[in-house]
C-alpha atoms as a PDB file:
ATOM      1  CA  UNK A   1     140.360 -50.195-103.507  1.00  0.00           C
ATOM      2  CA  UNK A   2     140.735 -46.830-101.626  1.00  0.00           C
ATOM      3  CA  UNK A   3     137.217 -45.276-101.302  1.00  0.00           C
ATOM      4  CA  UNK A   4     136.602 -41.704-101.632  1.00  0.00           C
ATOM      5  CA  UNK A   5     135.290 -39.383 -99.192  1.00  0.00           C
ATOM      6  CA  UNK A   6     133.257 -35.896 -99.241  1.00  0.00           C
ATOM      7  CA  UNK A   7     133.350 -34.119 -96.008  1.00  0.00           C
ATOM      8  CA  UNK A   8     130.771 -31.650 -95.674  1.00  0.00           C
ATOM      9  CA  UNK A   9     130.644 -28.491 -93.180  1.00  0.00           C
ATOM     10  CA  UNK A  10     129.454 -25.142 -92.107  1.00  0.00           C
ATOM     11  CA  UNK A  11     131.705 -23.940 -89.814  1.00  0.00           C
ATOM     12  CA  UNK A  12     134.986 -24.291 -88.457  1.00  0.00           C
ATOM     13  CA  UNK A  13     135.566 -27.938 -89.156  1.00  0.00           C
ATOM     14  CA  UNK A  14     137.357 -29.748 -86.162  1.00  0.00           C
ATOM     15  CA  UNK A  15     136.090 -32.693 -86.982  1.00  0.00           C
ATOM     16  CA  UNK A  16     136.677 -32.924 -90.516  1.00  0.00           C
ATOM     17  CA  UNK A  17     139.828 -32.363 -89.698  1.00  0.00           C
ATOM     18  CA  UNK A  18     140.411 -35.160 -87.010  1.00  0.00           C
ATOM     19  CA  UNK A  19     138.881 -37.300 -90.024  1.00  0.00           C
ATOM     20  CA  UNK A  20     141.279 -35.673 -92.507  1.00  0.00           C
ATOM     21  CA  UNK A  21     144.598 -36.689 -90.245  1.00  0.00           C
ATOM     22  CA  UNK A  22     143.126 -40.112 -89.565  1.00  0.00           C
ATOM     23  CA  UNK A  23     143.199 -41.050 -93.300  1.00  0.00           C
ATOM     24  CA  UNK A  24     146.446 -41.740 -93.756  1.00  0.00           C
ATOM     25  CA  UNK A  25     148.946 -44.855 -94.090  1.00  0.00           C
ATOM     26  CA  UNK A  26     147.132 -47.613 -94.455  1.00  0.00           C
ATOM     27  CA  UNK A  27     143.270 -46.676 -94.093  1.00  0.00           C
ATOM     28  CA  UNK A  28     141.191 -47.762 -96.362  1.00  0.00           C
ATOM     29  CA  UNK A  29     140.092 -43.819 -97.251  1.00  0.00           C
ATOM     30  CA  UNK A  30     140.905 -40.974 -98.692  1.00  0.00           C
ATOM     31  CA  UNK A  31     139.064 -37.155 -98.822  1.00  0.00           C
ATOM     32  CA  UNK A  32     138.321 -35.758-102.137  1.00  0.00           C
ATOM     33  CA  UNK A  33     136.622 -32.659-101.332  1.00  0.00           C
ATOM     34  CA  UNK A  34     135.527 -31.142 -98.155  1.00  0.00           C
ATOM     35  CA  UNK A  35     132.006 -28.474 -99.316  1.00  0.00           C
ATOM     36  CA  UNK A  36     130.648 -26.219 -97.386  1.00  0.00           C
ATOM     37  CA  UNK A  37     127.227 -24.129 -97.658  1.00  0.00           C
ATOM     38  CA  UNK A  38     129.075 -21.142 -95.881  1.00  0.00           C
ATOM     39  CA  UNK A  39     131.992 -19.509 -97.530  1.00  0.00           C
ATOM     40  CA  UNK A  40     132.964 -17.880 -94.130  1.00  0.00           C
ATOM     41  CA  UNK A  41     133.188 -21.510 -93.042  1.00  0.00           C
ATOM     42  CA  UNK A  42     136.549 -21.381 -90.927  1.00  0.00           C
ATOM     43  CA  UNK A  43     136.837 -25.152 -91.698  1.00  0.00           C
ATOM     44  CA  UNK A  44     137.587 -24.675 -96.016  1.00  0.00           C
ATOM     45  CA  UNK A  45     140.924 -22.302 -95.025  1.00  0.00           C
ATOM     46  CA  UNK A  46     142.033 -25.377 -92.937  1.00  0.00           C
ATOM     47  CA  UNK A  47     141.307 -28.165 -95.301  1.00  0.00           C
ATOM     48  CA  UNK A  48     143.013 -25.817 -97.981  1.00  0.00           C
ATOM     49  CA  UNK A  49     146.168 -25.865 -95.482  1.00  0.00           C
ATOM     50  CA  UNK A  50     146.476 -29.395 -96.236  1.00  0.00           C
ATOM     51  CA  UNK A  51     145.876 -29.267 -99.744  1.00  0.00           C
ATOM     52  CA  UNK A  52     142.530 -30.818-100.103  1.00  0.00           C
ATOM     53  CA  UNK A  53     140.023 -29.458-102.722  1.00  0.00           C
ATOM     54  CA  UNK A  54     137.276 -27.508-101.413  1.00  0.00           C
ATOM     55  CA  UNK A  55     133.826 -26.584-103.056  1.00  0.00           C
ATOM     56  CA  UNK A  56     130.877 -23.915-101.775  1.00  0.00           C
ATOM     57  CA  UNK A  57     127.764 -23.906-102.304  1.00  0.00           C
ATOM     58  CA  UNK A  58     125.840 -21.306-100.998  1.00  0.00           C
ATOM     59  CA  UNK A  59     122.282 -22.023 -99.938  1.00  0.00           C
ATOM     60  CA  UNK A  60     120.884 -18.562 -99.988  1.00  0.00           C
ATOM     61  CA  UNK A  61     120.333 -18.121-103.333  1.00  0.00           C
ATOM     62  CA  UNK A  62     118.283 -20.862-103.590  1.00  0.00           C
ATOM     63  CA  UNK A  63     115.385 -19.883-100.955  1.00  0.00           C
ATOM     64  CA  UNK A  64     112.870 -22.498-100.434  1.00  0.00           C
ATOM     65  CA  UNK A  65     114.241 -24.325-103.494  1.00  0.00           C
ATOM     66  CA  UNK A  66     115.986 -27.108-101.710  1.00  0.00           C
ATOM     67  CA  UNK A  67     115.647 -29.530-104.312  1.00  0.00           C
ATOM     68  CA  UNK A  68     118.021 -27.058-106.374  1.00  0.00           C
ATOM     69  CA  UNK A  69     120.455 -26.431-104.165  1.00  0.00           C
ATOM     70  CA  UNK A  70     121.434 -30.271-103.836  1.00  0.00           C
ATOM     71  CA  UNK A  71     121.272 -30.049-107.157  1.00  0.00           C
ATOM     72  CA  UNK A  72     123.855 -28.214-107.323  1.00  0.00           C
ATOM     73  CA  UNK A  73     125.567 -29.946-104.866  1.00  0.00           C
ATOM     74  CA  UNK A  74     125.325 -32.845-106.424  1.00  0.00           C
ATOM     75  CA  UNK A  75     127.286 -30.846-109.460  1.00  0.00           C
ATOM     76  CA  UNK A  76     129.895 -29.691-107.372  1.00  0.00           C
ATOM     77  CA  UNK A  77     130.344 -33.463-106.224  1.00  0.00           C
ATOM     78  CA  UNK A  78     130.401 -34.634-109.923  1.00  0.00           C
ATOM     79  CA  UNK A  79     134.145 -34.299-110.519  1.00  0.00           C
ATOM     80  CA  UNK A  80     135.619 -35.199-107.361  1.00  0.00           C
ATOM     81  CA  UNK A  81     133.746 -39.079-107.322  1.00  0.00           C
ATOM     82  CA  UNK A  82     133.246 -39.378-103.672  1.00  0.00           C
ATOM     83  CA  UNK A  83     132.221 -42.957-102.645  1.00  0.00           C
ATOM     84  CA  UNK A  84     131.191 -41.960 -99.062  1.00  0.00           C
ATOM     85  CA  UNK A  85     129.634 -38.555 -97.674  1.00  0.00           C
ATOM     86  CA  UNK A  86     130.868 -37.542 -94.216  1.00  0.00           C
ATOM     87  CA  UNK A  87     128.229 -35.223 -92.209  1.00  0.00           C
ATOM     88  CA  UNK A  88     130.710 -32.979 -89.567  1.00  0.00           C
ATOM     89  CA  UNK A  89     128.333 -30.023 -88.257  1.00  0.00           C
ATOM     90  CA  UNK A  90     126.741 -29.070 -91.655  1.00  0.00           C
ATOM     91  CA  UNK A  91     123.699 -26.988 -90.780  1.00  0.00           C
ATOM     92  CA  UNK A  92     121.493 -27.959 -93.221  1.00  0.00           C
ATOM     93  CA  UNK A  93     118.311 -30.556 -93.518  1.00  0.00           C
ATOM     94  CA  UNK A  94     119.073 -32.640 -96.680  1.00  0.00           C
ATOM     95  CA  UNK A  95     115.958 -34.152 -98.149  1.00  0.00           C
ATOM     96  CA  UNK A  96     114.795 -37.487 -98.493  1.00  0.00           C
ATOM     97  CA  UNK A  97     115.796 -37.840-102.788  1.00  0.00           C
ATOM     98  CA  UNK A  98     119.186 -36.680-101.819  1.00  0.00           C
ATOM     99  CA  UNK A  99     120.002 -38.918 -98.491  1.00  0.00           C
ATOM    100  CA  UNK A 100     118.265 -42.060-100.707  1.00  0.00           C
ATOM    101  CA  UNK A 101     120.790 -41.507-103.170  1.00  0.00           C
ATOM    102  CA  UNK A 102     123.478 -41.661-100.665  1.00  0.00           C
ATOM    103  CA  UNK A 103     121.492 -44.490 -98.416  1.00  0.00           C
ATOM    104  CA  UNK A 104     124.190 -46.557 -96.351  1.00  0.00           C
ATOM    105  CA  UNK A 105     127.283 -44.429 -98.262  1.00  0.00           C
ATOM    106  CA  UNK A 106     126.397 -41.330 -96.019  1.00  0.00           C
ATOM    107  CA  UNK A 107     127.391 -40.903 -92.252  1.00  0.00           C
ATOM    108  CA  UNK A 108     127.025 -37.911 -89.360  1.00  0.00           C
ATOM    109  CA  UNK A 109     128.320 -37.380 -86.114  1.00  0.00           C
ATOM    110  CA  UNK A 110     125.341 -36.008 -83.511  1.00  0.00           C
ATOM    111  CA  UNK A 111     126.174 -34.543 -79.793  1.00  0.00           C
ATOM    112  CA  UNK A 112     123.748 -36.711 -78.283  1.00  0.00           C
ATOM    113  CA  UNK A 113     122.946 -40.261 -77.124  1.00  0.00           C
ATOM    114  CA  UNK A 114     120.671 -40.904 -79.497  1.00  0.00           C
ATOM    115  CA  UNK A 115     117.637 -41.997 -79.886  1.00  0.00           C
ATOM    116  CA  UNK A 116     117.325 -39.116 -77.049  1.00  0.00           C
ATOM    117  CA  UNK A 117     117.823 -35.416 -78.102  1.00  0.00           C
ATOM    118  CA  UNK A 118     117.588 -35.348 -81.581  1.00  0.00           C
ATOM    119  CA  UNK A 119     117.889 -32.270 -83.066  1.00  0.00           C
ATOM    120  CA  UNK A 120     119.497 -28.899 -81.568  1.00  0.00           C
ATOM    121  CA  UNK A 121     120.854 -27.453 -78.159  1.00  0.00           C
ATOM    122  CA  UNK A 122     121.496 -30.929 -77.214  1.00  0.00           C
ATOM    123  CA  UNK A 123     123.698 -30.219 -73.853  1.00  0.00           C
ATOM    124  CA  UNK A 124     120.954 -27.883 -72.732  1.00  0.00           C
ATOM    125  CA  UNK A 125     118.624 -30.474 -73.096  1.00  0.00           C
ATOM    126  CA  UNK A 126     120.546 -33.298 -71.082  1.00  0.00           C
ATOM    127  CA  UNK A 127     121.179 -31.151 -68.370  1.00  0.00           C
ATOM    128  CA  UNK A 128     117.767 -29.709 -68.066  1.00  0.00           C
ATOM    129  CA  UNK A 129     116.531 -33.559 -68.054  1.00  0.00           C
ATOM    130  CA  UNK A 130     118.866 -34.355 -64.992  1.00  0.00           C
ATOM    131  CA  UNK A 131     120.994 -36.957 -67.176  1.00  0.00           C
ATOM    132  CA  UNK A 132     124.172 -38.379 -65.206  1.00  0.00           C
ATOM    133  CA  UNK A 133     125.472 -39.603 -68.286  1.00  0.00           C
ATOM    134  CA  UNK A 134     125.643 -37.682 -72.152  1.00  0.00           C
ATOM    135  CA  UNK A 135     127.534 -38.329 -75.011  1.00  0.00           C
ATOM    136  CA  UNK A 136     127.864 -38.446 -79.172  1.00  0.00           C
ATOM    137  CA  UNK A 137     126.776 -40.304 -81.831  1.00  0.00           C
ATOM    138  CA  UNK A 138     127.948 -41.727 -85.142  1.00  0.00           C
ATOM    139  CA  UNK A 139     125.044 -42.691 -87.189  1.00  0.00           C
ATOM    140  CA  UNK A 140     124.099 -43.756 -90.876  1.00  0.00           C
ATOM    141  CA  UNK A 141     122.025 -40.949 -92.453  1.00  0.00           C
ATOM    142  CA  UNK A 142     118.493 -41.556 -93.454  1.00  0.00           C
ATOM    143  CA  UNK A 143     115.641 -39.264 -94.466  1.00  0.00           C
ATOM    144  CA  UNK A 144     114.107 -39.092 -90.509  1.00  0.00           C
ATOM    145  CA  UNK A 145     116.238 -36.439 -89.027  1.00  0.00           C
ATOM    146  CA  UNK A 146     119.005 -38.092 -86.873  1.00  0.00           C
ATOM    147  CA  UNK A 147     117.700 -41.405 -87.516  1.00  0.00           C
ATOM    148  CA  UNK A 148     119.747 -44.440 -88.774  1.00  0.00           C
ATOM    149  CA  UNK A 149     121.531 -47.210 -87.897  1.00  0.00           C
ATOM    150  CA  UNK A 150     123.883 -46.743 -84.737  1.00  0.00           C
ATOM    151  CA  UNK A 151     127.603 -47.067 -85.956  1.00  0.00           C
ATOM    152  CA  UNK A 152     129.227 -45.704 -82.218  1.00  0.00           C
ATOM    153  CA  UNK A 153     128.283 -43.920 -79.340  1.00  0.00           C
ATOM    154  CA  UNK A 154     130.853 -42.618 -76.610  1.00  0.00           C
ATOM    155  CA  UNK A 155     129.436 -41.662 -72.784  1.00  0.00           C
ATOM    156  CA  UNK A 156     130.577 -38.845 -71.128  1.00  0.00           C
ATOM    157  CA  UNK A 157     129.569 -38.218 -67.246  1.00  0.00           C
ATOM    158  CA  UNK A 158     127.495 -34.979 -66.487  1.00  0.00           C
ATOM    159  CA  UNK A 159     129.183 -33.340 -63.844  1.00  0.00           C
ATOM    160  CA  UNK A 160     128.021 -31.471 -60.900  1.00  0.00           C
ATOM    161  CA  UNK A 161     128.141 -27.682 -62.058  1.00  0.00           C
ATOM    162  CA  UNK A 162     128.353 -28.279 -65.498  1.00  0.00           C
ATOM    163  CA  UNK A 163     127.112 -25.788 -68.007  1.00  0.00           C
ATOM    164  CA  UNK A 164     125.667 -26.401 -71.687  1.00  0.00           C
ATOM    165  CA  UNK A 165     129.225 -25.512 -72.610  1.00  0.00           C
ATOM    166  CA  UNK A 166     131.349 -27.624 -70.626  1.00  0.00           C
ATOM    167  CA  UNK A 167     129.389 -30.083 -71.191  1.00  0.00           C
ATOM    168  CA  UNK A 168     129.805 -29.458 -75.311  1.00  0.00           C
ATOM    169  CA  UNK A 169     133.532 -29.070 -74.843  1.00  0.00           C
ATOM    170  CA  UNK A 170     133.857 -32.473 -73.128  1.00  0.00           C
ATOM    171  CA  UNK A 171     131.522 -34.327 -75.298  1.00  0.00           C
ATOM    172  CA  UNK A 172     133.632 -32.662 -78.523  1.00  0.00           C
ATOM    173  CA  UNK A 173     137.063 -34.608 -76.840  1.00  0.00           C
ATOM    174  CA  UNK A 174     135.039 -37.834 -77.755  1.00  0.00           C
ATOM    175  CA  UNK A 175     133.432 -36.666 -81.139  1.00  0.00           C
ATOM    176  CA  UNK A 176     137.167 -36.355 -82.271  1.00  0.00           C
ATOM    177  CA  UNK A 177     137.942 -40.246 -81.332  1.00  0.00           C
ATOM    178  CA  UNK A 178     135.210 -41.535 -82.395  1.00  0.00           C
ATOM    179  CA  UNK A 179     134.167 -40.171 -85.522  1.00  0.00           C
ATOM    180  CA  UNK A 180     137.532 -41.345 -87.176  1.00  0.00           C
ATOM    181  CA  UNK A 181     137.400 -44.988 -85.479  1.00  0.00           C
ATOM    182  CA  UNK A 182     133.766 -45.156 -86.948  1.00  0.00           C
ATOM    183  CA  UNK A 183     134.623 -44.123 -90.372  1.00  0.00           C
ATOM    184  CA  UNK A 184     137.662 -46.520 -90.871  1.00  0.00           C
ATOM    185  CA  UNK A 185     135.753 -49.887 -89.564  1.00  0.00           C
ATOM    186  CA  UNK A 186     132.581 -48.410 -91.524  1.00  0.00           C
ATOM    187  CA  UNK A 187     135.012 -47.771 -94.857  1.00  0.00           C
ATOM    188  CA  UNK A 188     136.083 -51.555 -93.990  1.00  0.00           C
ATOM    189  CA  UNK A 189     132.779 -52.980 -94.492  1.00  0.00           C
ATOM    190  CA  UNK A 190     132.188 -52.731 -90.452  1.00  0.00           C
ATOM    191  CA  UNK A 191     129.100 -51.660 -89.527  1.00  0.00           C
ATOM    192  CA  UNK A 192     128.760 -53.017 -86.140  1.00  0.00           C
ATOM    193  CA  UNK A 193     128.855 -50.132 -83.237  1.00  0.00           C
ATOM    194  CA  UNK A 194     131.107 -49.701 -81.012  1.00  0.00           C
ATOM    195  CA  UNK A 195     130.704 -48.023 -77.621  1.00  0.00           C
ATOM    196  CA  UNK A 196     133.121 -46.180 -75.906  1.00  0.00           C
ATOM    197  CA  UNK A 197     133.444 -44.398 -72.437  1.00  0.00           C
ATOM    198  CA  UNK A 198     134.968 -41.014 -72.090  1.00  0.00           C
END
């Protein structure tokens, strides 16, 4: 049976689309909504492009109330059915009653090698640290923040001169390979990781 899947974003989207063109043929997924938390998000105009559903809700009006706003993302879910939630550079902390709800149906993709760098300004923090080698990570969600079971990681090399955005760019080449490869052994009842090297 073809699962469902609910990509969720704040911004421009490039890898909810790489996962978007990767479900086709004979994966075992398909997207049924992509929601976003930013209406400005660049990525809802491109998911619309290929004529899947989209759904915003804002996070503003809600203040401190957290507990309301997935709430009402949980409504805005309700109709589309989604058996799997896909994390790809949504900007907000979910809380521990929503991620249990989705626990081992929910997955994000994280620019670092984690356990190191959790959190933000990840490439700024590998090259301040002297790293010779950075990379991404696919991960199960769970309540710690960027926590979980490891699903993939790909390496990247740190380069001599490289910035915080070079860096990004480079790592962003392997987000886009492995986020897809993750999702289809992971949709396939695959949970071990794979590693790549980029």
């Amino acid at each position: 049976m073809t699962k469902r899947v609910a990509i969720f974003i704040s911004g421009g989207g490039s890898n909810m689309i790489r996962l978007l063109d990767s479900m086709t043929g004979d994966h075992p997924a398909r997207v049924c909504v992509v929601l976003s938390n930013n209406p400005k998000a660049g990525g809802l105009e491109r998911a619309e492009e290929r004529g899947v559903p989209t759904e915003i809700v804002r996070h503003q009006p809600f203040g401190a109330d957290t507990s309301g706003f997935e709430h009402a993302i949980l409504g805005a879910l309700a109709e589309h059915k989604p058996d799997i939630i896909c994390l790809a550079g949504f900007m907000r902390i979910l809380t521990a009653e929503f991620v249990n709800r989705w626990r081992g149906k929910m997955l994000n993709i994280h620019p670092s090698l984690l356990p190191k760098y959790k959190g933000l300004h990840t490439h700024a923090r590998a090259l301040a640290a002297g790293d010779t080698v950075h990379g991404c990570t696919v991960h199960e969600v769970t309540p710690a923040l960027d926590d979980g079971p490891i699903l993939g990681q790909a390496r990247v090399p740190v380069l001599a001169g490289d910035t915080a955005e070079t860096l990004a760019a480079r790592v962003l080449v392997q987000e886009h390979i492995l986020y897809p490869m993750v999702l289809r052994r992971f949709v396939g009842g695959d949970t071990a990781p794979v590693f790549l090297d980029g």
